[in-house]
Protein backbone atom coordinates (compact mmCIF):
# COMPACT_ATOMS: atom_id res chain seq x y z
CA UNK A 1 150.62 -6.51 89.63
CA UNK A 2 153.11 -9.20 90.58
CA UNK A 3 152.74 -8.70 94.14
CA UNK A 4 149.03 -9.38 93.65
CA UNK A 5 149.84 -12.60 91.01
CA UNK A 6 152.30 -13.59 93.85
CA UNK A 7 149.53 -13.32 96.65
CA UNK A 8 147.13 -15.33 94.35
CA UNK A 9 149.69 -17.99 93.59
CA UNK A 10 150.64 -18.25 97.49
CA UNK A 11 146.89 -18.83 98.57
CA UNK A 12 145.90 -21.05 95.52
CA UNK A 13 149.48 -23.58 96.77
CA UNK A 14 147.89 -23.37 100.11
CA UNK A 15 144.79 -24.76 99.45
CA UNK A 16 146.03 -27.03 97.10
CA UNK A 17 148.38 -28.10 100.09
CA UNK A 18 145.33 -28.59 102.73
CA UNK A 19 143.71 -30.54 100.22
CA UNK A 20 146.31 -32.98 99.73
CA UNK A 21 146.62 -33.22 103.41
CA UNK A 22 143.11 -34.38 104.06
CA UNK A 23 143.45 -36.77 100.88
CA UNK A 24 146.57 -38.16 102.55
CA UNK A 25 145.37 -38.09 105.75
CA UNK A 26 141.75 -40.08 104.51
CA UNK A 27 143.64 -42.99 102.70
CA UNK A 28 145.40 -43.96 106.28
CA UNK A 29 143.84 -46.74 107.78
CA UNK A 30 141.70 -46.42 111.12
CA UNK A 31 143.38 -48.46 113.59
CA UNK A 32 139.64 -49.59 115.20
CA UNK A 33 138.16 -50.82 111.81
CA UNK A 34 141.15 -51.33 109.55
CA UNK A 35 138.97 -48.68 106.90
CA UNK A 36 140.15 -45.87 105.20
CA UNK A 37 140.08 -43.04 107.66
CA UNK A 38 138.23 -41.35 104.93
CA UNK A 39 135.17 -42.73 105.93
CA UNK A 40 135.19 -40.70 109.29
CA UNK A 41 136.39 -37.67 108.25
CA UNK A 42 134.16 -37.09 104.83
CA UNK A 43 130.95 -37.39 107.33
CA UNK A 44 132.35 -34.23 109.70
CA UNK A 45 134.18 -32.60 107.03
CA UNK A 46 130.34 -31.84 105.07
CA UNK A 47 128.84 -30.87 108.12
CA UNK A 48 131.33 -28.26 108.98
CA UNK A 49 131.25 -27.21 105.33
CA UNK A 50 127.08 -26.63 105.44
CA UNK A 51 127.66 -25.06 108.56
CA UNK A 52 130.05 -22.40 107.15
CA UNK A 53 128.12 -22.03 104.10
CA UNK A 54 124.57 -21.33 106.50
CA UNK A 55 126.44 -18.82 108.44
CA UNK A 56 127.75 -16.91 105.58
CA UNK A 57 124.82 -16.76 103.80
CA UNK A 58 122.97 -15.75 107.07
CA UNK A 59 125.79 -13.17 107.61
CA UNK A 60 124.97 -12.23 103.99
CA UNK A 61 121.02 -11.78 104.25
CA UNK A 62 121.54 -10.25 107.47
CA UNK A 63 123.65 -7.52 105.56
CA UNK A 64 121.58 -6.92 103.56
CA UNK A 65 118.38 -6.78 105.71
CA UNK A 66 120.39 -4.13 107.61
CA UNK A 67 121.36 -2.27 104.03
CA UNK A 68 117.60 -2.34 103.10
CA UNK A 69 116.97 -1.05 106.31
CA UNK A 70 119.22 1.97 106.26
CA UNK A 71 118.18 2.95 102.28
CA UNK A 72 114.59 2.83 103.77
CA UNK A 73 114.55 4.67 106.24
CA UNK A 74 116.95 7.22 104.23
CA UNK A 75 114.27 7.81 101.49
CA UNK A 76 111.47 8.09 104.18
CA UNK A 77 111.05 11.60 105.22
CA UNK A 78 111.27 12.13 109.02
CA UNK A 79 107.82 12.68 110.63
CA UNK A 80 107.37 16.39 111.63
CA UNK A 81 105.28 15.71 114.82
CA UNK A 82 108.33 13.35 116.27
CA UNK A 83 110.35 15.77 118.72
């Protein structure tokens, strides 16, 4: 149990850590515009986010396509003319 609360603790400080990184990193200024840096990275950093979220969720329905698939064809009996 406390190696688990340990593990949970370790990737929660992680995360936490990345996110304060790309806060810290966003209030630099951009040395072509003199803006927050945020304002460039905020733009890439949603489409990379949608992009992860299609794929898993087409990983996902793909899954369980395949799962419907295989329960299908498991409750179909197999044709008796098919040698």
């Amino acid at each position: 149990m406390r190696a688990m609360i340990r593990d949970w603790r370790l990737k929660l400080n992680n995360r936490a850590v990345a996110w304060a990184g790309v806060v810290g990193i966003g209030l630099l200024p951009c040395p072509d515009c003199g803006g927050p840096l945020a304002f460039h990275i905020w733009p890439v950093a949603i489409l990379v986010l949608v992009y992860q979220r299609v794929r898993r969720r087409s990983a996902a329905q793909l899954d369980l396509l395949l799962t419907d698939d295989l329960r299908q064809r498991a409750s179909t009996p197999p044709d008796s003319d098919v040698v």
